[in-house]
Structures are given as C-alpha cells and as structure tokens.
Protein backbone atom coordinates (compact mmCIF):
# COMPACT_ATOMS: atom_id res chain seq x y z
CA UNK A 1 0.00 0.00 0.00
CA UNK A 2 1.30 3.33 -0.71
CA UNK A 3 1.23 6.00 1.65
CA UNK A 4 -2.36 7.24 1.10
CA UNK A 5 -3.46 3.64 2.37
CA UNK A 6 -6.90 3.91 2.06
CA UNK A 7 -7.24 4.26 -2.02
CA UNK A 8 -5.77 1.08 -1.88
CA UNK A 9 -8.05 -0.49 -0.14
CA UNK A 10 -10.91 1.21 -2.06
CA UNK A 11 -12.38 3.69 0.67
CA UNK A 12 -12.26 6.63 -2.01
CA UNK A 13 -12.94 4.78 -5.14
CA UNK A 14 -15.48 6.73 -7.67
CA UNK A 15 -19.00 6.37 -7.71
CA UNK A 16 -19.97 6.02 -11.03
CA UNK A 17 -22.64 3.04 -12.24
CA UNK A 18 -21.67 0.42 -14.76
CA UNK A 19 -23.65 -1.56 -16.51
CA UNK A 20 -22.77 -5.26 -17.95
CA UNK A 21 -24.84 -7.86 -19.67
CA UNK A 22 -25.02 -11.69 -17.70
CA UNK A 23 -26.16 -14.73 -18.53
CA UNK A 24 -27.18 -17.74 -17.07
CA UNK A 25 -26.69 -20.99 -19.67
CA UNK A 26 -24.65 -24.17 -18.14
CA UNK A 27 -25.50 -22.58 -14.66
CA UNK A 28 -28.67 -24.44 -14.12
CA UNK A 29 -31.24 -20.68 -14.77
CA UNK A 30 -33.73 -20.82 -17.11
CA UNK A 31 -33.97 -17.72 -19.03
CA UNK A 32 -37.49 -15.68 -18.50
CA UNK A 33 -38.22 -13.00 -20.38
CA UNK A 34 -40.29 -10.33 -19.20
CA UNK A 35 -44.04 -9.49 -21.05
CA UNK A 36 -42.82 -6.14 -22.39
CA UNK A 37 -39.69 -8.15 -24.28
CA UNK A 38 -37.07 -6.46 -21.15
CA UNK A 39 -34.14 -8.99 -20.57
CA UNK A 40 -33.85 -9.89 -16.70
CA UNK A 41 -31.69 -7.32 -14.71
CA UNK A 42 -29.93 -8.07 -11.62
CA UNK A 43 -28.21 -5.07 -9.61
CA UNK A 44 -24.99 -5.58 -7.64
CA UNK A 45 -23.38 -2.71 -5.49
CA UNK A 46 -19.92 -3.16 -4.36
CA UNK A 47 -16.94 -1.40 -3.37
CA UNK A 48 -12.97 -2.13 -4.67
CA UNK A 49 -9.70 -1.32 -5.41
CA UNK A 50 -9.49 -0.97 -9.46
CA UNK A 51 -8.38 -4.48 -9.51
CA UNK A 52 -11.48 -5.48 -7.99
CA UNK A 53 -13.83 -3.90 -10.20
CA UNK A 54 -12.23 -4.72 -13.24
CA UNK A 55 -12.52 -8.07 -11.94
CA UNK A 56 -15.72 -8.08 -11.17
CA UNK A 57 -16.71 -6.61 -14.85
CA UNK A 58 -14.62 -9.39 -16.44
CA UNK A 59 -16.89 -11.72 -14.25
CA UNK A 60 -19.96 -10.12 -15.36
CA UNK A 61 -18.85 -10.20 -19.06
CA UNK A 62 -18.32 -13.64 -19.43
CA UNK A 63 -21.61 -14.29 -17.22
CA UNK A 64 -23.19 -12.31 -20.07
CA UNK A 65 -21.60 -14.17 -23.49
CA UNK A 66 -22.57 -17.61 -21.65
CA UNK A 67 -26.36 -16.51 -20.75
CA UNK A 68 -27.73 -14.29 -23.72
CA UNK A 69 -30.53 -12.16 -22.38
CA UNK A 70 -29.76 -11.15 -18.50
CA UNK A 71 -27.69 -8.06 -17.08
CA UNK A 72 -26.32 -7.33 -14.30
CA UNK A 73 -25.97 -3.58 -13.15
CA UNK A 74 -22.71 -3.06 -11.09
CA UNK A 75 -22.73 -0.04 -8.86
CA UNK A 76 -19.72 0.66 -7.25
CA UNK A 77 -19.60 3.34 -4.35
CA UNK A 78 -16.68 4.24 -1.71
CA UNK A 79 -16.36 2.08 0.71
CA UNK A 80 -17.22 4.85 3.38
CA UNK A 81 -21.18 4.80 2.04
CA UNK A 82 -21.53 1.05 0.78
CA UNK A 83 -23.06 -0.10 3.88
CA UNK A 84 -25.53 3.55 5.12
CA UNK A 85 -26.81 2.73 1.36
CA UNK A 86 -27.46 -0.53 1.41
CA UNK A 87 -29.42 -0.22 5.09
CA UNK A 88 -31.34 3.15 3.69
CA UNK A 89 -32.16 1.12 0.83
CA UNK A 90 -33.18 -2.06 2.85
CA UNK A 91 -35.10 -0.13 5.23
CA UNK A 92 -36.87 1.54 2.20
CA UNK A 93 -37.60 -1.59 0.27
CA UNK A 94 -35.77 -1.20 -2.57
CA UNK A 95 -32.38 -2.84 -2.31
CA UNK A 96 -29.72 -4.32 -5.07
CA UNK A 97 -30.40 -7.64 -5.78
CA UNK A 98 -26.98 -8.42 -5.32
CA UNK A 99 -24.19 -7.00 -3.10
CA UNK A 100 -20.49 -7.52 -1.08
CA UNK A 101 -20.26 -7.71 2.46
CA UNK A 102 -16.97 -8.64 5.05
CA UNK A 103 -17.72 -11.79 6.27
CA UNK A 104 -17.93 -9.79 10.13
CA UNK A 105 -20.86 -8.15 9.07
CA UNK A 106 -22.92 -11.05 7.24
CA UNK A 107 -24.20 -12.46 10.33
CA UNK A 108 -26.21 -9.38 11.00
CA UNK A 109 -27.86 -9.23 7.62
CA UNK A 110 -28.51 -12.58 7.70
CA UNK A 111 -29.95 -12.69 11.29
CA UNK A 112 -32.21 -10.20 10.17
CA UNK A 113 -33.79 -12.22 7.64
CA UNK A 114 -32.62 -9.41 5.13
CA UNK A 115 -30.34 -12.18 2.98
CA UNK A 116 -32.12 -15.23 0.48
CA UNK A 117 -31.35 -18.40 1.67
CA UNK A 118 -29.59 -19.66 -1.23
CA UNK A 119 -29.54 -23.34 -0.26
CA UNK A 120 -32.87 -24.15 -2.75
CA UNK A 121 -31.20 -22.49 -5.65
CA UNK A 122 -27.32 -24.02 -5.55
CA UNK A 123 -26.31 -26.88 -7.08
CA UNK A 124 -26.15 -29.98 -5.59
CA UNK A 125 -22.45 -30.58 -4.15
CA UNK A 126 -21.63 -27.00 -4.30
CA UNK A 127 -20.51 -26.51 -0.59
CA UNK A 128 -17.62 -28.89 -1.71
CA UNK A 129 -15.88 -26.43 -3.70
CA UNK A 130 -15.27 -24.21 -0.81
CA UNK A 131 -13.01 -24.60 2.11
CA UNK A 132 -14.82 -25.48 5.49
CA UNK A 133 -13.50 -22.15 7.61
CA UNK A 134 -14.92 -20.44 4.10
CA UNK A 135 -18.34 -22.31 4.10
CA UNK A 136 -18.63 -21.87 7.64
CA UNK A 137 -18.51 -17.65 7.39
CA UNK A 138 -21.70 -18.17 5.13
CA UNK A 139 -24.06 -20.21 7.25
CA UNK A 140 -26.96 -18.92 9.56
CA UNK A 141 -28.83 -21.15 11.39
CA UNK A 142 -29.90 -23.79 8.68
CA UNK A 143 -29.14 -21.48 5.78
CA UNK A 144 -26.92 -20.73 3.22
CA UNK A 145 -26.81 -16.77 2.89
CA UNK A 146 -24.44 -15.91 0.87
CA UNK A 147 -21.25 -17.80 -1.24
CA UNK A 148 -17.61 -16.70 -0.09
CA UNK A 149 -15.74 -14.87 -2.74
CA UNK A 150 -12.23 -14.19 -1.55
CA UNK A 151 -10.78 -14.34 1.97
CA UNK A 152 -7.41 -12.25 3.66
CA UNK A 153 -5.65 -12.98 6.45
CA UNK A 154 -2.65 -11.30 8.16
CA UNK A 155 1.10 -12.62 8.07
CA UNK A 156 3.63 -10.09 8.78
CA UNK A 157 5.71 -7.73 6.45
CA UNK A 158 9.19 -7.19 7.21
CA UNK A 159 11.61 -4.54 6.36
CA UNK A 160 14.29 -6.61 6.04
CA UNK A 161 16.75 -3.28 5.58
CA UNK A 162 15.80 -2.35 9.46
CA UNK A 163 16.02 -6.31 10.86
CA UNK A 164 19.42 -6.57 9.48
CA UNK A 165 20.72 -3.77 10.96
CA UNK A 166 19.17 -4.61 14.26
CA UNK A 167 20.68 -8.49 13.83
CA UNK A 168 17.79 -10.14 13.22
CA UNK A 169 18.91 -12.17 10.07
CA UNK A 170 16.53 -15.49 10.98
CA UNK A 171 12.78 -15.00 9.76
CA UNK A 172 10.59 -18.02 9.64
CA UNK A 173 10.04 -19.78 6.18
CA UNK A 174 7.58 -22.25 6.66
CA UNK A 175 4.39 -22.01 8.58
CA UNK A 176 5.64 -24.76 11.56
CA UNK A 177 8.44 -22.24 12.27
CA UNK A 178 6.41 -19.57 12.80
CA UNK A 179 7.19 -17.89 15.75
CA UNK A 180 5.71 -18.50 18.93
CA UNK A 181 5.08 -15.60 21.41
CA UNK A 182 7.68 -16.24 23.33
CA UNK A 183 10.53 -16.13 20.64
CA UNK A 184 8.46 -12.98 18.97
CA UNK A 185 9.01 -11.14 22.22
CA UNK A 186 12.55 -12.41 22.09
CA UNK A 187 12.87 -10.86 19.20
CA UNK A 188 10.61 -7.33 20.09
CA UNK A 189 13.81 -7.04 22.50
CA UNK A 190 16.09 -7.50 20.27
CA UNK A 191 15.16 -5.38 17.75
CA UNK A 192 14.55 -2.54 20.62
CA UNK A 193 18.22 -2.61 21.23
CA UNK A 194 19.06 -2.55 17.45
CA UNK A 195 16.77 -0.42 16.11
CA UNK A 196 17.61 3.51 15.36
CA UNK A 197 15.83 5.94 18.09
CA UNK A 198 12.08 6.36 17.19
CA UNK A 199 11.63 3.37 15.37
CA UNK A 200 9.73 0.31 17.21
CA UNK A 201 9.70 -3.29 16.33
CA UNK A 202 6.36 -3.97 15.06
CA UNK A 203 2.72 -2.16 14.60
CA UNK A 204 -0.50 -4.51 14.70
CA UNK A 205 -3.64 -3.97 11.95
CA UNK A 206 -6.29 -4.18 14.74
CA UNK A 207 -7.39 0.00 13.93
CA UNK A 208 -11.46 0.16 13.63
CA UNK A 209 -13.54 -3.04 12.86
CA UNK A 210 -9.98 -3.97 12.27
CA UNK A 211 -10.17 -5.08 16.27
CA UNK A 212 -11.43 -8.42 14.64
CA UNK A 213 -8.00 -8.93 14.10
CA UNK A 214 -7.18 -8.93 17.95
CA UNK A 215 -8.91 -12.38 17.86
CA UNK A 216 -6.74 -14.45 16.25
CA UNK A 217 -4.05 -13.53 19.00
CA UNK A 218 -7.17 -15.21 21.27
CA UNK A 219 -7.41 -18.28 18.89
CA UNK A 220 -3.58 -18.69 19.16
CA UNK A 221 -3.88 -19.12 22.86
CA UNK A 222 -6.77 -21.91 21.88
CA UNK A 223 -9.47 -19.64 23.34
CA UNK A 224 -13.05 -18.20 21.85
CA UNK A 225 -15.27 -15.64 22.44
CA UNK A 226 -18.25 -16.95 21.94
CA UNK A 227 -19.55 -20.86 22.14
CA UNK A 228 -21.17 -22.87 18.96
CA UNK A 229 -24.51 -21.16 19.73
CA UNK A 230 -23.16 -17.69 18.77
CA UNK A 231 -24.56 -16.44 21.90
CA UNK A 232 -22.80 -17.87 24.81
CA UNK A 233 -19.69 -16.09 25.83
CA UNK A 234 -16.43 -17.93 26.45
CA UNK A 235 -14.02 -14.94 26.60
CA UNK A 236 -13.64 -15.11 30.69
CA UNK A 237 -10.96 -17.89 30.70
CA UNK A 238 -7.13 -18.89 30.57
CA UNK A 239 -6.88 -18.29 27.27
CA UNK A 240 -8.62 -14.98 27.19
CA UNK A 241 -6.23 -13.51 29.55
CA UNK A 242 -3.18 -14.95 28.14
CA UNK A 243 -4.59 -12.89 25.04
CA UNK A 244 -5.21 -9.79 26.72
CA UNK A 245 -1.89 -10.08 28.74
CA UNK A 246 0.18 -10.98 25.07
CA UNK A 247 -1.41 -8.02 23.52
CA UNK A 248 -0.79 -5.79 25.98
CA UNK A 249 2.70 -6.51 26.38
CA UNK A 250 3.26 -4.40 22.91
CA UNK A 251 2.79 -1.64 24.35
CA UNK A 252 3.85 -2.08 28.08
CA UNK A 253 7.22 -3.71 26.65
CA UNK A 254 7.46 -0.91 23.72
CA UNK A 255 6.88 -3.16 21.46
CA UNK A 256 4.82 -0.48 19.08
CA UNK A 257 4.64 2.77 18.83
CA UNK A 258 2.20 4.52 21.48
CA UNK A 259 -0.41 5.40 18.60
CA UNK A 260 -0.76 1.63 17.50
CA UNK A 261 -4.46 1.48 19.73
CA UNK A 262 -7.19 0.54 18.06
CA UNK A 263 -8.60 3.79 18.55
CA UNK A 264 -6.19 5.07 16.29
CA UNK A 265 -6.99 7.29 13.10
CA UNK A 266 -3.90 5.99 11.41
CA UNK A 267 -3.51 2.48 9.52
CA UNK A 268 -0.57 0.52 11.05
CA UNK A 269 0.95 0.27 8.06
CA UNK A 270 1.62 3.83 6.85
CA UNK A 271 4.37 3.42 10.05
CA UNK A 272 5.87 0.29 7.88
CA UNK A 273 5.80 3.03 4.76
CA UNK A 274 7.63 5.00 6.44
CA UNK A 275 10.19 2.90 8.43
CA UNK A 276 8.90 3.52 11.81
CA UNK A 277 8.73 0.21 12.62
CA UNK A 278 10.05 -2.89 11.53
CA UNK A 279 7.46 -5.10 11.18
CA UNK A 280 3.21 -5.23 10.67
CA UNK A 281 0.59 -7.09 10.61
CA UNK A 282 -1.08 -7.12 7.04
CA UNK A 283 -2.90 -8.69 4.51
CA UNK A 284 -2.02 -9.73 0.94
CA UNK A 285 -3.58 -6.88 -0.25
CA UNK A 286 -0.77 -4.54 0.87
CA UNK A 287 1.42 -6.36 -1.75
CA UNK A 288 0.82 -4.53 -5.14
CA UNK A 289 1.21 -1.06 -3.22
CA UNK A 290 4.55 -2.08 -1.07
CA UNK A 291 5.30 -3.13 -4.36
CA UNK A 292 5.29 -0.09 -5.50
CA UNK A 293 5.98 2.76 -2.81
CA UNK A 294 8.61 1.02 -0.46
CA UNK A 295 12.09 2.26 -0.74
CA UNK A 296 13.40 -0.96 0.88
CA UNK A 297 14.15 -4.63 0.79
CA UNK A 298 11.30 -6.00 2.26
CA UNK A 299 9.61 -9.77 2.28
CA UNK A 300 6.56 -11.46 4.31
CA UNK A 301 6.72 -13.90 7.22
CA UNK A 302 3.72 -16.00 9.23
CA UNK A 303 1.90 -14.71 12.10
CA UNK A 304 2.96 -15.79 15.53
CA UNK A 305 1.96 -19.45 17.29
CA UNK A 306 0.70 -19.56 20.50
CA UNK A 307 -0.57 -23.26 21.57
CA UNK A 308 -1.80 -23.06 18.24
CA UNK A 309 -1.40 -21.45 15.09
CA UNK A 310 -4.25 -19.19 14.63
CA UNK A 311 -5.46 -16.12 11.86
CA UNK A 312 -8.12 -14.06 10.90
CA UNK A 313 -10.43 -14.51 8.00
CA UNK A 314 -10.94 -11.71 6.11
CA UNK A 315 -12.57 -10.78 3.19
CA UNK A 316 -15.89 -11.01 1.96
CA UNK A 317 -18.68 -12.50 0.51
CA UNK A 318 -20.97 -12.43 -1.83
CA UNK A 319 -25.19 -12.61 -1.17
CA UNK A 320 -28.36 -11.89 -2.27
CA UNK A 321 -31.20 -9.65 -0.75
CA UNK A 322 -34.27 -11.54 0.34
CA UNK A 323 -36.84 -9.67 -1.88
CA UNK A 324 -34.96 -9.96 -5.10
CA UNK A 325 -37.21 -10.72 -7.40
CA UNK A 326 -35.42 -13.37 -9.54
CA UNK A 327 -33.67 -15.26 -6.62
CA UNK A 328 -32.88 -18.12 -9.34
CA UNK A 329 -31.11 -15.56 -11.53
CA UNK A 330 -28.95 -14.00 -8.43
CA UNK A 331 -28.33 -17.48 -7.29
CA UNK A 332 -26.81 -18.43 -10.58
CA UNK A 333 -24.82 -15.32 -10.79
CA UNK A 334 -23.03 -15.93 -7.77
CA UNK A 335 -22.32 -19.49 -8.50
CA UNK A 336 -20.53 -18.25 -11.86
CA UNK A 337 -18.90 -15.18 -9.45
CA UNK A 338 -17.08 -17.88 -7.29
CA UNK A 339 -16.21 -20.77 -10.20
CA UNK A 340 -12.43 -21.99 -10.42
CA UNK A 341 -11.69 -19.56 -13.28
CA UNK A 342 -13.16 -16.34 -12.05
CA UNK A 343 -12.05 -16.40 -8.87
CA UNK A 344 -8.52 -17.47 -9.98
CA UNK A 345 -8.06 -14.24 -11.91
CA UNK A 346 -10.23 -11.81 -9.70
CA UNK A 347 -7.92 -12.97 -6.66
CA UNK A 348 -4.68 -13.35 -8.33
CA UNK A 349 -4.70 -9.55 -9.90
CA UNK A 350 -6.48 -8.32 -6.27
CA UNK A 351 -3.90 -9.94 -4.30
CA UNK A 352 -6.34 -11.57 -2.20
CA UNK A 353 -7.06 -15.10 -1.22
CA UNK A 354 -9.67 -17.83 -2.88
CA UNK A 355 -12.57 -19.63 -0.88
CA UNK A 356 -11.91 -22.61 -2.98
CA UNK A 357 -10.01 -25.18 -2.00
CA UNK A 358 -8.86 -25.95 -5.33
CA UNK A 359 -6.96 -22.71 -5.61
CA UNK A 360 -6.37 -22.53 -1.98
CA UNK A 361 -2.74 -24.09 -2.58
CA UNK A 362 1.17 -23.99 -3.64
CA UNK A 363 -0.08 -23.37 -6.84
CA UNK A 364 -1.37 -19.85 -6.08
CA UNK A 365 -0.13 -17.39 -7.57
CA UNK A 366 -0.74 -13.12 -7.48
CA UNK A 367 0.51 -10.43 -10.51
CA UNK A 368 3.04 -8.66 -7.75
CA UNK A 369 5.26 -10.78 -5.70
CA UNK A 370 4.18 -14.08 -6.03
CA UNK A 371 6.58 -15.64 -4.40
CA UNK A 372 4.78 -14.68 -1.14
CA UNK A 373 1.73 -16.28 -2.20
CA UNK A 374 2.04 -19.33 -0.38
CA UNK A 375 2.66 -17.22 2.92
CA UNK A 376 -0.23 -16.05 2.60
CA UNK A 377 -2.02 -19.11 1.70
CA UNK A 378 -0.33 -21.02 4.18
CA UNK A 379 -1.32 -18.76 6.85
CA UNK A 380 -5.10 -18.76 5.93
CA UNK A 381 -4.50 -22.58 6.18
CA UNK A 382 -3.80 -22.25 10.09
CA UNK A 383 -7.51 -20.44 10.78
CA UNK A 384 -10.16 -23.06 11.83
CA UNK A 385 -13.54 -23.48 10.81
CA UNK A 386 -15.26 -22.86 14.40
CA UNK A 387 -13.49 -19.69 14.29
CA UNK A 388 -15.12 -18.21 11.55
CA UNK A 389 -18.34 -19.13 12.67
CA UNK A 390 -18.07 -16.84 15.51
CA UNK A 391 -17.31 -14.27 13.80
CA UNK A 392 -20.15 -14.75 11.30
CA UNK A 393 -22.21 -14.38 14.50
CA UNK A 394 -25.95 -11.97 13.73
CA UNK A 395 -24.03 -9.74 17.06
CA UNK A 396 -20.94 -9.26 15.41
CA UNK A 397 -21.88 -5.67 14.85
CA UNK A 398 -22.50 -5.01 18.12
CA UNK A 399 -19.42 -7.14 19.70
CA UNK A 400 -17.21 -5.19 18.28
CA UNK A 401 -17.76 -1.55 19.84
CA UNK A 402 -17.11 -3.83 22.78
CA UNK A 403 -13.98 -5.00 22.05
CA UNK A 404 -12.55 -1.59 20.93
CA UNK A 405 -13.46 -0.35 24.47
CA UNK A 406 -11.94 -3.50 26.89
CA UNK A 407 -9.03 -3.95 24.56
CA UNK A 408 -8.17 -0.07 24.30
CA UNK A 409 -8.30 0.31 28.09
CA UNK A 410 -6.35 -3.31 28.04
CA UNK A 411 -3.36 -1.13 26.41
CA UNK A 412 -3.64 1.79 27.95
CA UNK A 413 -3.16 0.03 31.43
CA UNK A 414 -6.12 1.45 33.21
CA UNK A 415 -7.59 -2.03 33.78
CA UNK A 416 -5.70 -5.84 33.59
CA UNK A 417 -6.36 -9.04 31.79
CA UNK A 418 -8.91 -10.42 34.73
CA UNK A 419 -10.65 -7.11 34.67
CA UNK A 420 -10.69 -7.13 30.72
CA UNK A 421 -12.08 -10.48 29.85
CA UNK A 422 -14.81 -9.95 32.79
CA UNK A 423 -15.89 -7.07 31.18
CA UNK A 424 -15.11 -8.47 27.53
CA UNK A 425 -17.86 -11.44 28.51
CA UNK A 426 -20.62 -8.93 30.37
CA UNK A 427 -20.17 -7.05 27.29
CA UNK A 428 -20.61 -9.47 24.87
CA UNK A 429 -23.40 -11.45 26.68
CA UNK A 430 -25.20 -7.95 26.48
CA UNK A 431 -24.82 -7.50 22.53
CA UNK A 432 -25.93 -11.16 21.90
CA UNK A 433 -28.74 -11.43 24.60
CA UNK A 434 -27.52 -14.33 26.35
C-alpha cells in the first residue's frame, strides 16, 4: 500500500454506475423473459480497489456471453457509504439484488432475515468447492446466505533493511516455524536494542472493525469468544487472559509505537511506509502497493503461534437480498462469481485469497510478488472453521464496539487481563442477549 493507504483499499474509489450484460446458460437458470420483451436485470453494489472492479466486470462479461438475455448492473460506491446505502435502501424496500459484504458483518444481515437463503437455488455438491472455515462464514442457522468470494488474512511484512541492521537475520520460512510468542518477544527485545531511536519493532492492523483482528491472538492461545450457539460467551478464561496479557505486552514492553491502539486514526501500516517500525501485521492486499511505494528490501513472514497457530479470516462475501425478485437468476450469478476460473483471476490480480479449495494451494499465484503467495495461503491454512463461525455471529456488529473499548483500556493500562475479559464477557453477553 502506498502511503495514502486507504485508495488502496478502495475507501475513495469513484462512484460512477456500470452496466454489464449476464447470462445464465450451463449454470442451471432458465432464461425468462419479461411481457414487455425487457431482458432480466440483476443489480450488484460493491466497493474495490481498481483491480477489484475490473474483476468483477470481467466476471460479469463472461456471465453475459454464456447466458444471452440477462444483465447485471454493477454499482460501485466508496467504501465509506456502501453499507448507510445498502441499510437506507433495505429499510426503504428497494435494495440491489446483489451485493459484497466482510464476512464480520454477514451475520447481521442474515440474522435479520434481510439475505435469500440460497440453499434451494445451488447446485447440488456446491458446498464442496469451498473450504470449510470459508463455508462456515456463510451459514446462519440452517441457511446458506451468501457464497464466499475471496478471503485475507494477516502474516507479517518485514523490512528486512531495518532487521538486518538490528541483527535479526533469521525470519521463519515455513508455517511450523512460525514464531511462537515467546521467541516474537525475544525478538521485540532484540530489535529494541538494534533499532535507530524512534523506530519500534512492530505495529498490529487491529485499527477500527480492524479489532477483529485482535482475535486471532485469542485463537492462538486456543481460546473463543463466543460458544457454537453464537450467543454464549467464552471470553472469561485462561486463554482470554493470556490474550489480553500478550497483547498488551506491545505496548507495556514498547513493542509499538504509542499510537498503535485501536482507537487510532492511522492504519498501522503507513508506520511500515515509512520505516517507523520494523514489522506489521497485514494482509495480501498490501502487496501490489509495497510493491510499488517502499524504498526498501522487504519480504513477508507468518503470524505468531501460540498453543496453536491461529489467523483471521478476512474478506468477503458475496449474497443476495431476500426480496430480489429473480432469486434463481442472483443465485446463478453468484455461482458463476465464485467458479475456479473467475475467482482465480479476480484474486490473483487483487492480491487476495480464494474460498476454494482448489486454488487454496502452492499453486497460487498473485501479478506482484508471487513468491509470497504461499505465505499467505499457508497462513489462511492455520484459521479453523469454528473460528469463523463466531465471527459470522448476527451480534458481530455489536461485539465489536465492545472490544474496541476493553481492549483499548487493556493497552492503555487502566484495567488488567482479569478485569478485561470480565468485562469483555458482560459485554458481549449484552450484545448477543444471552
């Protein structure tokens, strides 16, 4: 990512409407035309870097050449007003048929009863295509409300320029040598003695709704937040405070700089831009733009092992609003969205992840640095299927105000890791009901 980090990420990306002919042959739809001779027409609003749009029009393209007769409409806003549109327009009846949402906000829409249950439309066997931590990110109850489209998940990018100089020549190549907390604070110490004044070891990506990324220091230390109900909470435990106590160590041990909260209005990796630290948290989508803007020698690494290895799962999905009127039609479109072939070339020129776990392997590949592929993929290999599903919880929405609150007072120091989880569970039992 360059320096203006959030272009990259598509929060200022234009506004304008585009439309793009779909169709539905050898995906199981039935073409319908209307009385007045109109073809069908789906809509689909979504945000994205330019790499994601002009995936997403190549997508609709070849939807279009193999089922004469159907369109789909793709609206793409900034990602700042994606989701105040969509409610406004749910709330006022009149929503896209189709759009793209991170997989830690599905569970509300879906608990709402806002998505289509897609499970009558799909083909049969078409769970098997996806990974299970994937599939899982899409279910509600007995549903399926949505198909995954492309996952993230954080490993670490290293200035290699800085770790050198510091005498840290050693990084991890392979996922079992990732390191485990203790060695990564081994190595926080290190680099604090090596390191030019001003400059701290690491930063960690947990700014904003980001905090979901807090949790897979939790899932490291074999813990959860909530049990298999998506209700119960389970954060009050061992593992929780080990979490709290880890995390909290990067700042009591000077680990990051003081501004790395989660409260913070900068991205932690505009202080890896500008050598500040030596070390972040970050997602494959960093790549093209690190690529591009960083004036140093600089590779990726895995994320640290606790008693287990543990990530986040980031990205989103794709779904359908309940009141589309041609569920059959949306249903087909997202099947063709998330085939082999699409999603092959929509994630390798995005520099994101597949859902697939035909793509999912050594064979990936992205346009800019592909040799760090399998990092990446490797490290999305780690997360586990019951983690998603809390996540994907219909209270995600409102868990994670509460984490930003415990876990910001966690690093401040105005409360400990007992005090934290306590609250962390009161709060969380509160936003689910239990």
């Amino acid at each position: 990512m360059s320096l203006t980090i959030p272009s990259r990420r598509g929060f200022l990306l234009g506004l304008g409407a585009v439309a793009v002919p779909v169709v539905l042959a050898g995906c199981g739809f039935t073409q319908q035309s209307s009385p007045s001779g109109r073809t069908d027409t789906l809509t689909f609003t979504t945000w994205g870097t330019d790499a994601e749009l002009a995936g997403f029009r190549a997508a609709i393209a070849a939807f279009e050449e193999a089922n004469p007769g159907s369109t789909v409409e793709l609206n793409a806003v900034p990602y700042e007003q994606m989701f105040t549109n969509i409610d406004a327009q749910l709330q006022a009846g009149n929503p896209p048929d189709i759009f793209r949402v991170p997989y830690y906000t599905f569970g509300a829409y879906a608990g709402r009863g806002q998505l289509l249950d897609l499970s009558p439309h799909l083909t049969s066997g078409r769970q098997d295509a996806f990974t299970p931590q994937a599939w899982a990110a899409v279910q509600n109850g007995e549903g399926t409300y949505g198909l995954p489209h492309h996952t993230d998940t954080s490993a670490i990018l290293v200035n290699r320029d800085l770790m050198t100089a510091a005498g840290v020549t050693e990084i991890p190549e392979r996922i079992e040598d990732a390191w485990t907390w203790e060695e990564l604070a081994a190595i926080g110490d290190r680099l604090k003695a090596g390191l030019p004044a001003g400059t701290s070891p690491w930063a960690y990506n947990w700014q904003g709704n980001g905090v979901t990324r807090w949790l897979s220091l939790l899932f490291q230390a074999d813990g959860a937040f909530l049990d298999a109900d998506q209700v119960t909470p389970l954060i009050d435990s061992d593992a929780g405070r080990a979490a709290v106590e880890f995390s909290s160590s990067f700042f009591s041990s000077g680990y990051v700089p003081a501004n790395n909260t989660i409260a913070s209005s900068s991205y932690a990796s505009e202080s890896w831009f500008s050598q500040s630290v030596a070390m972040v948290w970050s997602g494959a989508f960093q790549l093209p733009d690190a690529q591009d803007t960083a004036s140093f020698d600089w590779t990726a690494t895995y994320a640290p092992r606790g008693v287990r290895g543990g990530g986040d799962f980031g990205g989103n999905a794709l779904v359908a609003t309940a009141d589309t009127a041609q569920p059959e039609l949306a249903a087909a479109f997202l099947e063709f969205v998330t085939d082999a072939d699409p999603m092959r070339d929509f994630c390798r020129a995005a520099s994101l992840l597949p859902t697939r776990g035909d793509l999912l392997n050594d064979d990936l590949e992205f346009d800019v640095r592909s040799e760090l592929a399998p990092i990446f993929a490797a490290q999305a290999g780690v997360v586990q299927a019951q983690d998603v599903a809390q996540v994907a919880s219909p209270s995600m929405s409102a868990i994670i105000p509460v984490l930003k609150e415990q876990l910001d007072l966690a690093f401040a120091g105005s409360q400990d890791a007992a005090t934290t989880v306590a609250n962390l569970s009161s709060g969380i039992a509160a936003a689910t009901g239990a």
